[in-house]
Structure formats: structure tokens, C-alpha cells
C-alpha atoms as a PDB file:
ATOM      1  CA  UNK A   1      44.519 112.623 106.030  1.00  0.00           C
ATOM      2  CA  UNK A   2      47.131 114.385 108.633  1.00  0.00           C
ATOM      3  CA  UNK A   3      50.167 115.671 107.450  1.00  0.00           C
ATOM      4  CA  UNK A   4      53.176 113.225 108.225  1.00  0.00           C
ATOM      5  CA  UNK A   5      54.415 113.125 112.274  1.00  0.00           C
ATOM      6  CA  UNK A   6      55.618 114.518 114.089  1.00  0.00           C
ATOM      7  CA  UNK A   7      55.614 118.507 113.826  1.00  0.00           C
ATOM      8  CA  UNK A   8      58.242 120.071 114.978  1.00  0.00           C
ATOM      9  CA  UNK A   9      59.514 123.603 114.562  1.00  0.00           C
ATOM     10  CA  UNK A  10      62.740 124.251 112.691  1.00  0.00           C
ATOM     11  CA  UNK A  11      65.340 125.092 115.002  1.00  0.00           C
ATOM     12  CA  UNK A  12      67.084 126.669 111.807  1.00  0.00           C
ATOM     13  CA  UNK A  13      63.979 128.785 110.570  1.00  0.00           C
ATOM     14  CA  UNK A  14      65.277 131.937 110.056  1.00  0.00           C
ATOM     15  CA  UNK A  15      61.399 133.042 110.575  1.00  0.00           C
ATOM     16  CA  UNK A  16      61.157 131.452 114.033  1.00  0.00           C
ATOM     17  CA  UNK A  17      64.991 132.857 115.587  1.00  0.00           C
ATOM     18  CA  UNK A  18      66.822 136.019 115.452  1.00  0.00           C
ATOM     19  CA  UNK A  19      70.988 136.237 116.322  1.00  0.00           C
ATOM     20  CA  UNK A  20      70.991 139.106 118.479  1.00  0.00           C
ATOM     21  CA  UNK A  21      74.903 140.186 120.017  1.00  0.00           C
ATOM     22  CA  UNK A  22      75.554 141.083 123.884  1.00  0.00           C
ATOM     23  CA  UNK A  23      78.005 140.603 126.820  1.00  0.00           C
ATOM     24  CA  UNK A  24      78.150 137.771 129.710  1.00  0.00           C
ATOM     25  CA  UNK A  25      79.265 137.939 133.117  1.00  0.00           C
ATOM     26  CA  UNK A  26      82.250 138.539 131.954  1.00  0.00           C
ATOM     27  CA  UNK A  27      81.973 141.087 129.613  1.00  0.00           C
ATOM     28  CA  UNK A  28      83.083 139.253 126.648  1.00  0.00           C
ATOM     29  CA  UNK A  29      80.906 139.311 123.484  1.00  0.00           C
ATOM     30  CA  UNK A  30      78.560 136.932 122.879  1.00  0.00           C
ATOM     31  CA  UNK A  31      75.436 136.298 120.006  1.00  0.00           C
ATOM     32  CA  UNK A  32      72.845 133.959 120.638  1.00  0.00           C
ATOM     33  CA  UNK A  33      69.455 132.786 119.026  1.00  0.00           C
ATOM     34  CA  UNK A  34      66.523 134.486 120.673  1.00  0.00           C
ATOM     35  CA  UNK A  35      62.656 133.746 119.949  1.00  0.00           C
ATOM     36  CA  UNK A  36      60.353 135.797 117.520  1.00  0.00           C
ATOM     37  CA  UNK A  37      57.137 137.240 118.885  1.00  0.00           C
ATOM     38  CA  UNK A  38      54.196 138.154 116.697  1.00  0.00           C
ATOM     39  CA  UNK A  39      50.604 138.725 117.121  1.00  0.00           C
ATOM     40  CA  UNK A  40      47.868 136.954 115.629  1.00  0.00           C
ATOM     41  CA  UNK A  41      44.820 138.076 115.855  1.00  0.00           C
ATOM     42  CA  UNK A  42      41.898 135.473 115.543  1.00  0.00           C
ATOM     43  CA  UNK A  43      38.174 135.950 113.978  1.00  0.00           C
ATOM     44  CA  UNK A  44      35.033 133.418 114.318  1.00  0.00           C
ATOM     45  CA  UNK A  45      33.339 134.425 111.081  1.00  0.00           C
ATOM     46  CA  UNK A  46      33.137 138.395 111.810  1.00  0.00           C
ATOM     47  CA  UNK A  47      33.495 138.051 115.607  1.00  0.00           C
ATOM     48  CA  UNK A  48      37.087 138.966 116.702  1.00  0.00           C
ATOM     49  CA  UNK A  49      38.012 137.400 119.821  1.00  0.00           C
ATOM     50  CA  UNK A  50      41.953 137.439 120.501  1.00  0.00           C
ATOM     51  CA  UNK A  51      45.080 138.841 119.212  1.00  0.00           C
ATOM     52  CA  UNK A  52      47.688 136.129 120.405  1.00  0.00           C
ATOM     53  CA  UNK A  53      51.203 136.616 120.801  1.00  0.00           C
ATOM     54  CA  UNK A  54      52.783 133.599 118.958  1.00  0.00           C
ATOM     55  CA  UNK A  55      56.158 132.420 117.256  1.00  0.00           C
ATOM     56  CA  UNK A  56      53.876 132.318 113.907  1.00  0.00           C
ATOM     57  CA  UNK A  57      54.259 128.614 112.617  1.00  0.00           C
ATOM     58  CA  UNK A  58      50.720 126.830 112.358  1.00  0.00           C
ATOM     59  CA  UNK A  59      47.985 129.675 112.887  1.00  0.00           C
ATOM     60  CA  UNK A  60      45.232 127.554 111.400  1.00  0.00           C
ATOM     61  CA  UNK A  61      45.570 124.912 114.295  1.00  0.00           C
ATOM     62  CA  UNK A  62      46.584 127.572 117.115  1.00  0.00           C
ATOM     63  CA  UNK A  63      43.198 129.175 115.968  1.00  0.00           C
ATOM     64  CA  UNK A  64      40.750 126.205 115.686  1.00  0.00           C
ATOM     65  CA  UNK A  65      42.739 124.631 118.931  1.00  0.00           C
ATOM     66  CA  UNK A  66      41.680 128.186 121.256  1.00  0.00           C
ATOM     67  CA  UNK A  67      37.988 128.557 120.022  1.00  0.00           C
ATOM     68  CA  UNK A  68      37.561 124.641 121.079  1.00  0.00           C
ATOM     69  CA  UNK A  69      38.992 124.943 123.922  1.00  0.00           C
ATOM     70  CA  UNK A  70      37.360 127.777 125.023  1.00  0.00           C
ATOM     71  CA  UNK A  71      33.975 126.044 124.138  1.00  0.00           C
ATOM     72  CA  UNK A  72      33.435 128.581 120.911  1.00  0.00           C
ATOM     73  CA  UNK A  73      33.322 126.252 118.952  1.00  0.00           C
ATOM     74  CA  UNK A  74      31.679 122.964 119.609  1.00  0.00           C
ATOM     75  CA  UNK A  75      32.613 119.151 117.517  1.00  0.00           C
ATOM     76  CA  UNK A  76      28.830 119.677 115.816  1.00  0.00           C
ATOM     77  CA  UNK A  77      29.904 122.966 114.109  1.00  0.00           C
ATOM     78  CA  UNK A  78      30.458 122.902 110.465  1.00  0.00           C
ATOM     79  CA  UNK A  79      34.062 124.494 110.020  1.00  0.00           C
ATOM     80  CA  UNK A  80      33.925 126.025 106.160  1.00  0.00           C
ATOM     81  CA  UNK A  81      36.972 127.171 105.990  1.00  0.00           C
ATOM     82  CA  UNK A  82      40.299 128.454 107.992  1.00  0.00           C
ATOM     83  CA  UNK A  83      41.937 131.775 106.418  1.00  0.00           C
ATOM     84  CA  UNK A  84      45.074 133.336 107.389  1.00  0.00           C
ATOM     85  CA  UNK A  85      46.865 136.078 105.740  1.00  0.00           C
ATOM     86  CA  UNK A  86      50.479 136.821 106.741  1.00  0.00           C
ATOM     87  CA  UNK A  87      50.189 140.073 105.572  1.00  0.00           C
ATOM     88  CA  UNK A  88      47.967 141.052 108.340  1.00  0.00           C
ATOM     89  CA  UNK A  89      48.398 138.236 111.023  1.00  0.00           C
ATOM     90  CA  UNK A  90      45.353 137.516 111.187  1.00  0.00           C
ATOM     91  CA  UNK A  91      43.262 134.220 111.020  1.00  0.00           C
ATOM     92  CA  UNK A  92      39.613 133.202 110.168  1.00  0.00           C
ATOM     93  CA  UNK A  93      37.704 130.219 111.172  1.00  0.00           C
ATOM     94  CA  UNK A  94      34.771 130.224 109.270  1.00  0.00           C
ATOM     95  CA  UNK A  95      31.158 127.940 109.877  1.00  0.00           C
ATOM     96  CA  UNK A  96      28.514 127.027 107.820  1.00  0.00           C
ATOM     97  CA  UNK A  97      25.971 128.630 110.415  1.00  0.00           C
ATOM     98  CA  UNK A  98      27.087 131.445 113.236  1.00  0.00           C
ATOM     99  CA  UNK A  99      27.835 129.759 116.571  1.00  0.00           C
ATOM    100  CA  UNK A 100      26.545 130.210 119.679  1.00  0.00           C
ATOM    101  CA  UNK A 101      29.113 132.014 121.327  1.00  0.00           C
ATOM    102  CA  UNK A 102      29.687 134.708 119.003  1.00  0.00           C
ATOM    103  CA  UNK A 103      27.048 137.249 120.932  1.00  0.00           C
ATOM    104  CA  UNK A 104      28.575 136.707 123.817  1.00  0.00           C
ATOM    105  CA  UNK A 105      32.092 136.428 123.352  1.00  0.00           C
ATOM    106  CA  UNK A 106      33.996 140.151 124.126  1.00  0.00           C
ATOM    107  CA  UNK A 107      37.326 141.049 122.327  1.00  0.00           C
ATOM    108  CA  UNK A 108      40.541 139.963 124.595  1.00  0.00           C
ATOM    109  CA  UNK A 109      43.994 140.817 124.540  1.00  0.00           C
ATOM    110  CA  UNK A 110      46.671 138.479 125.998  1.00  0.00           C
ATOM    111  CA  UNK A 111      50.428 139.453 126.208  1.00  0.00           C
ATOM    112  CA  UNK A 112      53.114 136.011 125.586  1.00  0.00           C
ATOM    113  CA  UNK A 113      53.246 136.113 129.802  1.00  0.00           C
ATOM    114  CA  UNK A 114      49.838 133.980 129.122  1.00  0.00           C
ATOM    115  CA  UNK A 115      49.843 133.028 125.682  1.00  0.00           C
ATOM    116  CA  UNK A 116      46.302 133.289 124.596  1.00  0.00           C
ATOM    117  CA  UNK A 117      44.702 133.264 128.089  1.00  0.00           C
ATOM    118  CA  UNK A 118      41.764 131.896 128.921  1.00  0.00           C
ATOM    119  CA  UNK A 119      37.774 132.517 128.711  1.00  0.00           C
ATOM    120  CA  UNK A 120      37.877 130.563 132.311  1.00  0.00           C
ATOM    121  CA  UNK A 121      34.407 130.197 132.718  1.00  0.00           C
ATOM    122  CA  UNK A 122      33.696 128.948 129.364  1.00  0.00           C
ATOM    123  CA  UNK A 123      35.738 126.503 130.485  1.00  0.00           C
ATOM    124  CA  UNK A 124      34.765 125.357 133.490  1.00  0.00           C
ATOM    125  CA  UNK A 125      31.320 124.852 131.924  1.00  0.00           C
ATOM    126  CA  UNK A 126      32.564 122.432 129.747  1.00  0.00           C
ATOM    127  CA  UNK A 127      33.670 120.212 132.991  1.00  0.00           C
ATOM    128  CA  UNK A 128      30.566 119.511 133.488  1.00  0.00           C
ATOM    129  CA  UNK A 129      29.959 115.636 133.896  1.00  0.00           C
ATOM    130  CA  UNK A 130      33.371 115.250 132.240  1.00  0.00           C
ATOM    131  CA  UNK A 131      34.573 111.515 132.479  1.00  0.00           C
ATOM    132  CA  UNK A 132      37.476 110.711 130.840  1.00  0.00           C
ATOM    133  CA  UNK A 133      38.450 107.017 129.785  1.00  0.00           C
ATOM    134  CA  UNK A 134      40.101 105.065 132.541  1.00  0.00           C
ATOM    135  CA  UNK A 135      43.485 104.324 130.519  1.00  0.00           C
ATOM    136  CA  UNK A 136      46.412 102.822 131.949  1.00  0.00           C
ATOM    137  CA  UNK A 137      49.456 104.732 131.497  1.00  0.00           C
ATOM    138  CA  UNK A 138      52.765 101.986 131.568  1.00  0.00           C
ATOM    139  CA  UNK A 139      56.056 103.937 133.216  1.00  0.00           C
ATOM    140  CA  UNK A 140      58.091 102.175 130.837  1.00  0.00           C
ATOM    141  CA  UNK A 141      56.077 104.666 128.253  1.00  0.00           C
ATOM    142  CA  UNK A 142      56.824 107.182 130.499  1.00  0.00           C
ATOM    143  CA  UNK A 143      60.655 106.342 130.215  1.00  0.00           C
ATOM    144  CA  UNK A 144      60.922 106.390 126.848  1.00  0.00           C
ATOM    145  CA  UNK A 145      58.963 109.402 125.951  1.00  0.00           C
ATOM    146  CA  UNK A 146      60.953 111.288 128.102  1.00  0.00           C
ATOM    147  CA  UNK A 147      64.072 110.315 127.205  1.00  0.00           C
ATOM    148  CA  UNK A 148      63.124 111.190 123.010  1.00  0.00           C
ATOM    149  CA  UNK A 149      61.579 114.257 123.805  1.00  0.00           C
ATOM    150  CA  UNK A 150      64.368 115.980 125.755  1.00  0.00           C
ATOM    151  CA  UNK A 151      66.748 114.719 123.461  1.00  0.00           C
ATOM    152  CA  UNK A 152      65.040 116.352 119.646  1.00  0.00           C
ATOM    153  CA  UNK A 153      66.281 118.987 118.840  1.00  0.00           C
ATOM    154  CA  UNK A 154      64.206 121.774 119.070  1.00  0.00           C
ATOM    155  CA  UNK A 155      63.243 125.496 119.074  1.00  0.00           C
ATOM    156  CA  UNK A 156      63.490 125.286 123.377  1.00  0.00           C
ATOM    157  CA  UNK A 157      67.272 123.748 122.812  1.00  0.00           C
ATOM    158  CA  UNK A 158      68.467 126.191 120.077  1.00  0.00           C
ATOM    159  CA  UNK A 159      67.094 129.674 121.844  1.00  0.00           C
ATOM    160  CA  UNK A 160      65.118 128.925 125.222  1.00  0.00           C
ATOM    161  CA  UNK A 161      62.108 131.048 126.313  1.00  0.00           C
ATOM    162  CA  UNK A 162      59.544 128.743 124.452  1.00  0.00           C
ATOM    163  CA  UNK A 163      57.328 126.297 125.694  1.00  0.00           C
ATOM    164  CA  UNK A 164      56.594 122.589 124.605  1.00  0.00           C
ATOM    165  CA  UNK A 165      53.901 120.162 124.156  1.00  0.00           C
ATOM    166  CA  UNK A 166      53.646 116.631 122.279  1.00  0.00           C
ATOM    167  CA  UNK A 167      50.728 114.300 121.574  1.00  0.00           C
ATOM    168  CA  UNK A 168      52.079 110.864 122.285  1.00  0.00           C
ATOM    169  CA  UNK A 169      50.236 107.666 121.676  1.00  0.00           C
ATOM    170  CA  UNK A 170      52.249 105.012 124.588  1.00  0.00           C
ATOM    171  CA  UNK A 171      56.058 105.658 124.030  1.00  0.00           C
ATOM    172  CA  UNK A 172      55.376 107.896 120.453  1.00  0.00           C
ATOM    173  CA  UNK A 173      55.597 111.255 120.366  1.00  0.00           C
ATOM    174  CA  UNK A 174      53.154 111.873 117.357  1.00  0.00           C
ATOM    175  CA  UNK A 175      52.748 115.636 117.247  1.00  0.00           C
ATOM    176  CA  UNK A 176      54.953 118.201 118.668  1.00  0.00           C
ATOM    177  CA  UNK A 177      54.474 121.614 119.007  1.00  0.00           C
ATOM    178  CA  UNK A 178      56.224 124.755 120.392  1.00  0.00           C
ATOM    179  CA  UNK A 179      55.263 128.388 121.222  1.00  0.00           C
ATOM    180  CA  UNK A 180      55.935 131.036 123.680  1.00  0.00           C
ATOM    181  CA  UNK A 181      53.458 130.138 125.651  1.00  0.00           C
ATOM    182  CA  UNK A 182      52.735 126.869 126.798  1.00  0.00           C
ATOM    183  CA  UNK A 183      48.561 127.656 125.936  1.00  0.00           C
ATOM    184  CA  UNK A 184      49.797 127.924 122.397  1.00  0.00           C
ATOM    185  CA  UNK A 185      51.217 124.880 121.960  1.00  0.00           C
ATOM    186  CA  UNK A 186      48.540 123.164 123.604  1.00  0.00           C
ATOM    187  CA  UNK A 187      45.794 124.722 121.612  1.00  0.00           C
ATOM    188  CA  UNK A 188      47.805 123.907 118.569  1.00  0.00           C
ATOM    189  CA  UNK A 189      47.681 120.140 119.755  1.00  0.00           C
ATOM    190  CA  UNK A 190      43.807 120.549 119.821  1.00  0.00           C
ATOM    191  CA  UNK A 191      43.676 122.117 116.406  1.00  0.00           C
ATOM    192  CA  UNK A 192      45.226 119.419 115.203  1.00  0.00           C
ATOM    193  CA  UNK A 193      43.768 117.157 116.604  1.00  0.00           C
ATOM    194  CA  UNK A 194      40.297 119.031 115.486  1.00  0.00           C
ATOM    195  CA  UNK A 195      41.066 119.400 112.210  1.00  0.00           C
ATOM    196  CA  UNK A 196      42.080 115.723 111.305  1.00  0.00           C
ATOM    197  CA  UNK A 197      39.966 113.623 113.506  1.00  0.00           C
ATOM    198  CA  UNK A 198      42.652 112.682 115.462  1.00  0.00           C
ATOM    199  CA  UNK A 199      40.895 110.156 118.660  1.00  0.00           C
ATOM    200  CA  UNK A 200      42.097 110.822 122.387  1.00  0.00           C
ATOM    201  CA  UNK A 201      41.013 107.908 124.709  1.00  0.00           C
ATOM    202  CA  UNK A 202      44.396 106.312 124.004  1.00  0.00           C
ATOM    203  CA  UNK A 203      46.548 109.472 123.981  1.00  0.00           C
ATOM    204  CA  UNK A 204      49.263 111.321 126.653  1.00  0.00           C
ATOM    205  CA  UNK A 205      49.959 114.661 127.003  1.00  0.00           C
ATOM    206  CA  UNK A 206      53.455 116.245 127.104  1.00  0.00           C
ATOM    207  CA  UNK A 207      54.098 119.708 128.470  1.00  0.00           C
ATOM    208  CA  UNK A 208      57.379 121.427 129.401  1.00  0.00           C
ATOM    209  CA  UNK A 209      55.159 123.717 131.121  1.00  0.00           C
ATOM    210  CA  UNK A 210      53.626 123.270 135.100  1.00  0.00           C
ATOM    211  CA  UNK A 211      50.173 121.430 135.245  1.00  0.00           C
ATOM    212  CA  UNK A 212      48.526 124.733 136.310  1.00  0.00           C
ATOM    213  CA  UNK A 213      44.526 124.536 135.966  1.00  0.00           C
ATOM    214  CA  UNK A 214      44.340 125.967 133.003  1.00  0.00           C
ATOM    215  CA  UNK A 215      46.561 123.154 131.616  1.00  0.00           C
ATOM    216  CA  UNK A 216      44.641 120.325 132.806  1.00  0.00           C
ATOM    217  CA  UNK A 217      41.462 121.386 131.769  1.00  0.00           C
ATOM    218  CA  UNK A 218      42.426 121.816 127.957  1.00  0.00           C
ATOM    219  CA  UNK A 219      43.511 118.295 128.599  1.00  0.00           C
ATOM    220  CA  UNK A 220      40.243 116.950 129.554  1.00  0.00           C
ATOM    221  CA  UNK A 221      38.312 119.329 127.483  1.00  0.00           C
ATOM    222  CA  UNK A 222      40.675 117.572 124.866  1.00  0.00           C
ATOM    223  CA  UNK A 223      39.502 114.346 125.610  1.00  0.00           C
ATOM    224  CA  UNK A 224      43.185 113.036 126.517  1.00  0.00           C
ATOM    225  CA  UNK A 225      43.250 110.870 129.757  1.00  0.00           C
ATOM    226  CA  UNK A 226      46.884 111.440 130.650  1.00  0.00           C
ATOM    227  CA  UNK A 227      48.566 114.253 131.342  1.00  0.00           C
ATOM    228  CA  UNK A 228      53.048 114.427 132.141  1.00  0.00           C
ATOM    229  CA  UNK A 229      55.289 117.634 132.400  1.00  0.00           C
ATOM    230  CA  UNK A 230      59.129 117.981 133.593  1.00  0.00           C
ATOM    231  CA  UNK A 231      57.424 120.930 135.521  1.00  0.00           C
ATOM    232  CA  UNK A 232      55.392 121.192 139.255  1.00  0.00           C
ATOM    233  CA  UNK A 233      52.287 121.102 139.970  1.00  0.00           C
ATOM    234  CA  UNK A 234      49.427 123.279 141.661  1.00  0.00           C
ATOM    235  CA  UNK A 235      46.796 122.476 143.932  1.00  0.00           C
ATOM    236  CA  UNK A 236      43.584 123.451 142.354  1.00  0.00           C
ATOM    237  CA  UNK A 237      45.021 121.824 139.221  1.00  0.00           C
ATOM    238  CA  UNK A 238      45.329 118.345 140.897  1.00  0.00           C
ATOM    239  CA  UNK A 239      42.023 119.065 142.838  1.00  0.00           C
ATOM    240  CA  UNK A 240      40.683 119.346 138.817  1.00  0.00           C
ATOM    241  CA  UNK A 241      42.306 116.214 137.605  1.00  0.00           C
ATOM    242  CA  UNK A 242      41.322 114.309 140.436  1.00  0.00           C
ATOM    243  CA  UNK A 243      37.987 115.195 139.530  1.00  0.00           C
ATOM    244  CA  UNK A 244      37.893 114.480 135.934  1.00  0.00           C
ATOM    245  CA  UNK A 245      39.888 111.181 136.210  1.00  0.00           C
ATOM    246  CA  UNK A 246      43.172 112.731 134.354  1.00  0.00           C
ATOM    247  CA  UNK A 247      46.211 110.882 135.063  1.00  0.00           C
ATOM    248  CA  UNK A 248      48.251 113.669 136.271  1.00  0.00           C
ATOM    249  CA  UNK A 249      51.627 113.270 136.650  1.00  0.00           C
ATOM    250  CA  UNK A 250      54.795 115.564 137.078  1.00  0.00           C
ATOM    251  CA  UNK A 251      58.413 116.460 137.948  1.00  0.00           C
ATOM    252  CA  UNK A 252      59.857 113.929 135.514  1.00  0.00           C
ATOM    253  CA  UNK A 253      63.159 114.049 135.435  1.00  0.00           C
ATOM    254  CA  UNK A 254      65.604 111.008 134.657  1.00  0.00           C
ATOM    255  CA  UNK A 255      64.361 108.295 136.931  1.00  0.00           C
ATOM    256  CA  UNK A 256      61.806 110.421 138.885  1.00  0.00           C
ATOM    257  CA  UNK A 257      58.483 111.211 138.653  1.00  0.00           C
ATOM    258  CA  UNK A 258      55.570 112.377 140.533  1.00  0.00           C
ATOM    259  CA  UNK A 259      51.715 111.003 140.008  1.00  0.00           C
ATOM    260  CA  UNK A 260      49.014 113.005 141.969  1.00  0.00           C
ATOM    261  CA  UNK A 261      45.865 111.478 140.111  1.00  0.00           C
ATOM    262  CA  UNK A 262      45.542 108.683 139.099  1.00  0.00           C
ATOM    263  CA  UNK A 263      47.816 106.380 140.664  1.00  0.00           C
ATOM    264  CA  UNK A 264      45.414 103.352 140.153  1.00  0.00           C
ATOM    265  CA  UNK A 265      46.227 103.751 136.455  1.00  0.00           C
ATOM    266  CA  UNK A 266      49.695 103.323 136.725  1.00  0.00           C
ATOM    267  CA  UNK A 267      51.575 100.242 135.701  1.00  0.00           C
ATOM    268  CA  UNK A 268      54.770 100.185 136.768  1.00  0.00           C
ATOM    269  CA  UNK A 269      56.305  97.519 134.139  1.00  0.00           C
ATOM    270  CA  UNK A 270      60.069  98.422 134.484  1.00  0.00           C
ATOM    271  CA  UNK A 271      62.746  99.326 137.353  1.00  0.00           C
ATOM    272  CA  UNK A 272      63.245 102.916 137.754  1.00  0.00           C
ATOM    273  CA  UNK A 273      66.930 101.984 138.395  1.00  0.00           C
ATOM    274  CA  UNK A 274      67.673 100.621 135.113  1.00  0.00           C
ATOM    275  CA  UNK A 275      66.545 104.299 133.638  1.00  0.00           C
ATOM    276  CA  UNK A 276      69.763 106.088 133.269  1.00  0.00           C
ATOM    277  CA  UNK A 277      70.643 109.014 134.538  1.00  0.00           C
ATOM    278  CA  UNK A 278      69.407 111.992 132.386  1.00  0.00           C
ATOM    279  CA  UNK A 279      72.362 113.274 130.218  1.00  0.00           C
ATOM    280  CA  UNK A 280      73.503 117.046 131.145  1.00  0.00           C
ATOM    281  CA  UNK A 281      73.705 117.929 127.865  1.00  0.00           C
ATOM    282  CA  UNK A 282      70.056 116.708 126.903  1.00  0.00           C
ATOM    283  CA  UNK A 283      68.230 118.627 129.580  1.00  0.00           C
ATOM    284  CA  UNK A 284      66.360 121.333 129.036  1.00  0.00           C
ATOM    285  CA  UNK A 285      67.577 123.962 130.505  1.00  0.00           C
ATOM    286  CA  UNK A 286      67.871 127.199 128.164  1.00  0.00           C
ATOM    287  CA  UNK A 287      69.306 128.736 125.042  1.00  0.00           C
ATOM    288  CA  UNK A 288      72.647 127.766 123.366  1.00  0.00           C
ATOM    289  CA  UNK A 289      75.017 130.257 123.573  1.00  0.00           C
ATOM    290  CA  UNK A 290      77.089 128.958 120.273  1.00  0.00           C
END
């Protein structure tokens, strides 16, 4: 059985944050929270394939959540085990036979400017005669999920420069997860969901970060039929969606949003009017400076 929901990091980790002293505009001392970086460097069985630069919390699932996405490892293929030692950042998903993809699978490095990065035409591969279910998405979810989201506190709230992504069944966030870069806390999502047997036809998709085409293929490779961010879109990853069937939908902010796939899926069961205005205080705009 999964852990209890949802995940979310501890703003007050002392692991996750460090209290670093400056000046602003004015010259006046300040000392604010900033984000830890460290690498992780991830193995299938002997074959090392990344070093990741990550905020540290949940390896296992950042691990397992890359390697499927990246089509490395496949739903038939017998995970053993998943070892991490702090020690030496590094993680090891292990399988009962060698995959596949270990032969041809060269060592990459990825700086936190892309998170993991991506294996794109591993990827694209796996779009292949992707359908994904046809599930309505209500606004009303959309509403609500919005509105508990921005308003958790969270890693992004308490020091900025971090990236978010929840796995939300209608208006529940069940998962949440945070990194650096928005890849990472995707691929965490899929680890999870990987791990525990978690289904995805009736699932959404949260991101703070833009619905780039990297981000809406994990989506679909995922399984998950809807995908929302706060953030913009860009064309070749609507062209994808469109193609797929992902409900793509973006800019969400207070009363507004933007859908530009999957319109048909839409029900809209509630006035955007009677959606107040999103609170100032609850947006999510950067780091505290208290």
C-alpha cells in the first residue's frame, strides 16, 4: 500500500532550505530561505545513466519515475529492488533480468536549468499509437484544485526557485511533489505512481511549470488524460496533446483559464464569476523574504 497523501516537502526541513544574508534595493540587510541543490546520480543495474541535480527528498521515485519515462524501463520489468545511499547520492534500480535499453543507453549529464533532461527520442517512440482515455475534466474541479494548491504551504512559498507538480484525482490533490526542476517533480509523480500501482485514466496533472513538450509527453507516457499549469503554453506542445487526446489546459489564474486540447472534454458546471478573485498573498510568486 502507498504511503498516506499527499507528499509534500517540508517547508521547515532544514535539509531542503538554507538562510543565506544579503542586501535589497535598498541596501538594508536582509536573510532569506534559498533552495538546496544536490546531485544524484542514477544506475539501471550497472548501467549509469544520469546524475540529476535535485533538492534530495524521494530519490527512489525521482529514479524509477525518469527510467519510465524515458522508456528504460517498461511496466513488464521486474523491479528487484531500489537502493540509494546518501553517502554517495547515488540510486539503484535494480531488475530481475537486464533491460533492453541498457546497451544502448549513453551516460548524460543535466544541470537544474533542465532537471534531468530528456532521452527525446526514447520518448517520442513511446507516442506511438498513444490514446489516452477520453475523460471529462469538470471546471468546478478545476476551481477548487487551484484554489488548495496555491494556498499549501510549500517549499515554492517559503524560498522560490522550485518547481511544482500534484497528482489530483477531480478536485484532490493526492500527491504533491516539488524539485528544482519541474522534470523532477514530474518524474517523481511517475515513480510513484510506478511503484504503488497507482491507475491514471481518472487522474489530472498539476504543474507550476509551462506545458512545454517535454511536459506533455511524460503526461501521456504517464497515462494521465489531463494536463493544467498556472504557466503558458508552446506550440509543438499543444500540436502533441492534440494528438494524443490530452486535455491541455493553461494560464490558470483566479477565474481564468486557457484549454487548447481538448475542449470537447470540458464541462463547464459552475460560473467563472462566482470564483473569487485569487488572494495576493496566496499567489505564487517567489520566496519570502521574512
Amino acid at each position: 500500500m502507498p504511503p498516506e497523501f499527499p507528499f509534500l516537502p517540508d517547508p521547515q526541513d532544514a535539509r531542503l532550505t538554507r538562510r543565506v544574508t544579503g542586501t535589497d534595493q535598498t541596501g538594508a540587510q536582509v536573510e532569506i530561505s534559498v533552495v538546496e541543490e544536490r546531485p544524484l546520480t542514477i544506475y539501471l543495474n550497472r548501467q549509469e545513466i544520469v546524475t540529476a541535480m535535485t533538492i534530495g527528498d524521494y530519490p527512489e521515485y525521482l529514479a524509477l519515475g525518469f527510467l519510465r519515462n524515458q522508456g528504460m524501463l517498461r511496466a513488464d520489468d521486474e523491479v528487484t529492488g531500489v537502493d540509494y545511499d546518501d553517502e554517495i547520492e547515488t540510486v539503484v534500480v535494480r531488475t530481475a533480468r537486464e533491460t533492453s535499453y541498457e546497451e544502448k543507453v549513453q551516460k548524460k549529464t543535466r544541470t537544474s536549468g533542465c532537471a534531468v533532461g530528456t532521452v527525446f527520442g526514447d520518448m517520442m517512440e513511446g507516442l506511438e499509437g498513444l490514446s489516452l482515455p477520453q475523460a471529462g475534466v469538470r471546471t468546478s474541479w478545476l476551481y477548487a484544485l487551484a484554489k488548495e494548491i496555491n494556498t499549501t504551504p510549500s517549499l515554492y512559498l517559503e524560498a522560490g526557485a522550485i518547481h511544482g507538480t500534484v497528482l489530483c484525482r477531480q478536485d484532490k490533490p493526492l500527491v504533491y511533489m516539488e524539485d528544482v526542476g519541474r522534470h523532477n517533480a514530474v518524474d517523481k509523480i511517475a515513480g510513484f505512481m510506478f511503484r504503488h500501482g497507482i491507475e491514471a485514466q481518472d487522474k489530472i496533472l498539476y504543474t507550476t511549470g509551462r506545458l512545454t513538450s517535454e511536459m506533455v509527453i511524460k503526461t501521456a507516457l504517464m497515462g494521465i488524460p489531463a494536463l493544467a499549469s498556472r504557466s503558458g503554453f508552446t506550440a509543438w506542445g499543444v500540436e502533441i496533446a492534440q494528438q494524443v487526446g490530452l486535455t491541455l489546459i493553461g494560464r490558470m489564474r483566479g477565474q481564468r483559464f486557457v484549454c487548447l486540447s481538448g475542449e470537447e472534454r470540458l464541462l463547464r458546471d459552475v460560473d467563472p464569476a462566482s470564483i473569487p478573485v485569487e488572494d495576493g498573498k496566496h499567489r505564487r510568486k517567489g520566496a519570502r523574504g521574512d
